[in-house]
Protein backbone atom coordinates (compact mmCIF):
# COMPACT_ATOMS: atom_id res chain seq x y z
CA UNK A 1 9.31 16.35 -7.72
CA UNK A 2 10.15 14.29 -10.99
CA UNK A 3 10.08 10.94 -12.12
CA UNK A 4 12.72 9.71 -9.96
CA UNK A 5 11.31 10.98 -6.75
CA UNK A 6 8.22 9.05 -8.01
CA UNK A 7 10.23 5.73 -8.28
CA UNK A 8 11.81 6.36 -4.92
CA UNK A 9 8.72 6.91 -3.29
CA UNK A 10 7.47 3.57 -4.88
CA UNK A 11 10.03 1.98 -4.18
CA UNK A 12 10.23 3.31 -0.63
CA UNK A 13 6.23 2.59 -0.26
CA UNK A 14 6.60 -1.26 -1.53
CA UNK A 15 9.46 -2.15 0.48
CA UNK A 16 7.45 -1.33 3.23
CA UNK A 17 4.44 -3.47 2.13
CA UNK A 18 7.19 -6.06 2.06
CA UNK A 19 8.16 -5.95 5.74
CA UNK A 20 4.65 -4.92 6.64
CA UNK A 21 2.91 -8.17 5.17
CA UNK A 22 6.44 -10.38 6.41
CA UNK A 23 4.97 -9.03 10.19
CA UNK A 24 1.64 -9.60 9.72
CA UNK A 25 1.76 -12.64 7.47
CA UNK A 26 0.35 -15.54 9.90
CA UNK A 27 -2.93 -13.10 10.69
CA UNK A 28 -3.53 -11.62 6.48
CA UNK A 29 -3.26 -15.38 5.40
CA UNK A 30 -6.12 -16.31 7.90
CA UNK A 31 -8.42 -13.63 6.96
CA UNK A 32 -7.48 -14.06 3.44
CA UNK A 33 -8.66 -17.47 3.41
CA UNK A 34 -4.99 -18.33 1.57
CA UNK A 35 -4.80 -22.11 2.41
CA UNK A 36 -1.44 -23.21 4.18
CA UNK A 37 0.91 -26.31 3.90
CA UNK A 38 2.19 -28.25 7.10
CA UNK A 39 5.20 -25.38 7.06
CA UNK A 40 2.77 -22.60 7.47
CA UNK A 41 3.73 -21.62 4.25
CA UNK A 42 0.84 -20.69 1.45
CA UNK A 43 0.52 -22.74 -1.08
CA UNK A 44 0.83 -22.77 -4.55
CA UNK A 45 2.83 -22.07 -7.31
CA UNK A 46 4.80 -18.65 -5.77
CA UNK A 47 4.23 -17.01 -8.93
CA UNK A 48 6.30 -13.59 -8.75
CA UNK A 49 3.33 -12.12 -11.12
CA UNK A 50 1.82 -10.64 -7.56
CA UNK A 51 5.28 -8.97 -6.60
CA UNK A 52 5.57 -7.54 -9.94
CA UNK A 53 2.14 -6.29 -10.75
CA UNK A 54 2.42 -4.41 -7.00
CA UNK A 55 5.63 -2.80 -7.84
CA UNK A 56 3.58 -1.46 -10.85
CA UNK A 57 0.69 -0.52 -8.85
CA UNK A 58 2.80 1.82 -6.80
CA UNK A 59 4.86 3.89 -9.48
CA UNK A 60 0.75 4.37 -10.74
CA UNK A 61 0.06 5.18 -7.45
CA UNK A 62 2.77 7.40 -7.02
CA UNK A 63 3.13 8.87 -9.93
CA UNK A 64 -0.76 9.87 -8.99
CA UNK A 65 0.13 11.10 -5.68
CA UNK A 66 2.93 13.19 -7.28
CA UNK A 67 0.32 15.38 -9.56
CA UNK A 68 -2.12 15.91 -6.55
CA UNK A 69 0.44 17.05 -4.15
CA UNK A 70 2.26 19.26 -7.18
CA UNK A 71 -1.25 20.14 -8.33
CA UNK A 72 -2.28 21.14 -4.71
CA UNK A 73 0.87 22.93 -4.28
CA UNK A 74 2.25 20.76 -1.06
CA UNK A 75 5.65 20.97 -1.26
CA UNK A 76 6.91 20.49 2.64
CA UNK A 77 7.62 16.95 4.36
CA UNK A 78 4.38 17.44 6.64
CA UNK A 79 2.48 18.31 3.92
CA UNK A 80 3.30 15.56 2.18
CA UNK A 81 2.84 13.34 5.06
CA UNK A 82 -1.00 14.68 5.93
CA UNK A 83 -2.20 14.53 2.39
CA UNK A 84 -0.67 11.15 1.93
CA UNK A 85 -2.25 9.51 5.35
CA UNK A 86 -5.85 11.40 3.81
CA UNK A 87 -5.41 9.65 0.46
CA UNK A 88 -5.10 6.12 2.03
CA UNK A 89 -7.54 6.93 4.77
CA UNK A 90 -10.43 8.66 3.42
CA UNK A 91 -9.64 7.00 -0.70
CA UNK A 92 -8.22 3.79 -0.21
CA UNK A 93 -8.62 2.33 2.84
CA UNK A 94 -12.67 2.73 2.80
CA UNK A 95 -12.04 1.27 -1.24
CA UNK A 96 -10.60 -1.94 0.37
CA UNK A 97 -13.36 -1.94 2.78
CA UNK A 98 -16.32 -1.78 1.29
CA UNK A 99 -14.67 -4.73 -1.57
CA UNK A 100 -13.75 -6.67 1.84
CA UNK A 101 -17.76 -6.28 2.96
CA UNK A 102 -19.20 -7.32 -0.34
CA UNK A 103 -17.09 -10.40 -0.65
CA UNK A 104 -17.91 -11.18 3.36
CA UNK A 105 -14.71 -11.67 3.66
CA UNK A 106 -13.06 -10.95 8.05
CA UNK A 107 -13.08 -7.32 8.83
CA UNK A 108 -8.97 -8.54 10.39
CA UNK A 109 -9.07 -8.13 6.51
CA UNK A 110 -9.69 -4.62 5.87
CA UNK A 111 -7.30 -3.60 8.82
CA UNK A 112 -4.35 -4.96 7.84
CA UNK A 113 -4.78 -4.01 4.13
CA UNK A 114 -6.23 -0.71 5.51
CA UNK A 115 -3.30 -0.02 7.46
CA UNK A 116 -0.74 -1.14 4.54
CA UNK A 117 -2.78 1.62 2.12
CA UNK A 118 -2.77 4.71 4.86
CA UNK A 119 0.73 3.83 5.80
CA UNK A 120 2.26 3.18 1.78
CA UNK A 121 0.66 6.48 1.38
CA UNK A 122 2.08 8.21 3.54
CA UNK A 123 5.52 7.03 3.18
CA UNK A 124 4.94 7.82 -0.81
CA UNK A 125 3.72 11.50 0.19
CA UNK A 126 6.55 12.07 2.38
CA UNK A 127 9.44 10.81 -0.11
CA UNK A 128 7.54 12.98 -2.73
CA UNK A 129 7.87 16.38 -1.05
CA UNK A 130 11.74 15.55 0.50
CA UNK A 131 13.24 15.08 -3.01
């Protein structure tokens, strides 16, 4: 596991935040509040700062991953896979929650980013222990 397997696995995990969020777009805008124009389309500026500052967030995030699993000595594809789906269960997920509870903002919320977190995870554990 080196540096490149952590940019795959970034890269691997963010591409499918990309087609999660494109599915579920409609539903996260509503319980994100994101105001709409008559296209359905959020407004705003479409700043790629967002798109950017996520791609970061998941080298960080897998370059993490990477020393826990190496430190942990998981080295097989379901091994990787488990300790990934615990990270963005039981660390993540319940992160996004309780932020989501003390902002009141929909529970819909928390699921969908929930789901993104256990799933990226996982996908980033699983590239991590294959190459």
């Amino acid at each position: 596991m080196g540096f490149l397997s952590v940019l795959v696995a970034a890269a691997a995990a963010w591409g499918f935040g990309a087609a999660y969020y494109m599915t579920l777009s409609k539903p996260w805008m509503q319980a994100a509040g994101i105001a709409m124009d008559e296209n359905g389309k959020p407004k705003g500026n479409g700043s790629p700062l967002p798109f950017v500052l996520s791609a970061i967030a998941m080298v960080v995030v897998a370059g993490m991953m990477r020393h826990i699993l190496s430190m942990a000595g998981i080295g097989t594809a379901g091994g990787g896979l488990i300790a990934g789906l615990g990270i963005g269960a039981f660390f993540i997920a319940p992160w996004i929650m309780i932020n989501n509870a003390y902002a009141m903002r929909p529970a819909m919320l928390t699921v969908i980013d929930g789901g993104y977190a256990i799933a990226g995870c996982a996908i980033i554990g699983l590239v991590l222990t294959v190459l």
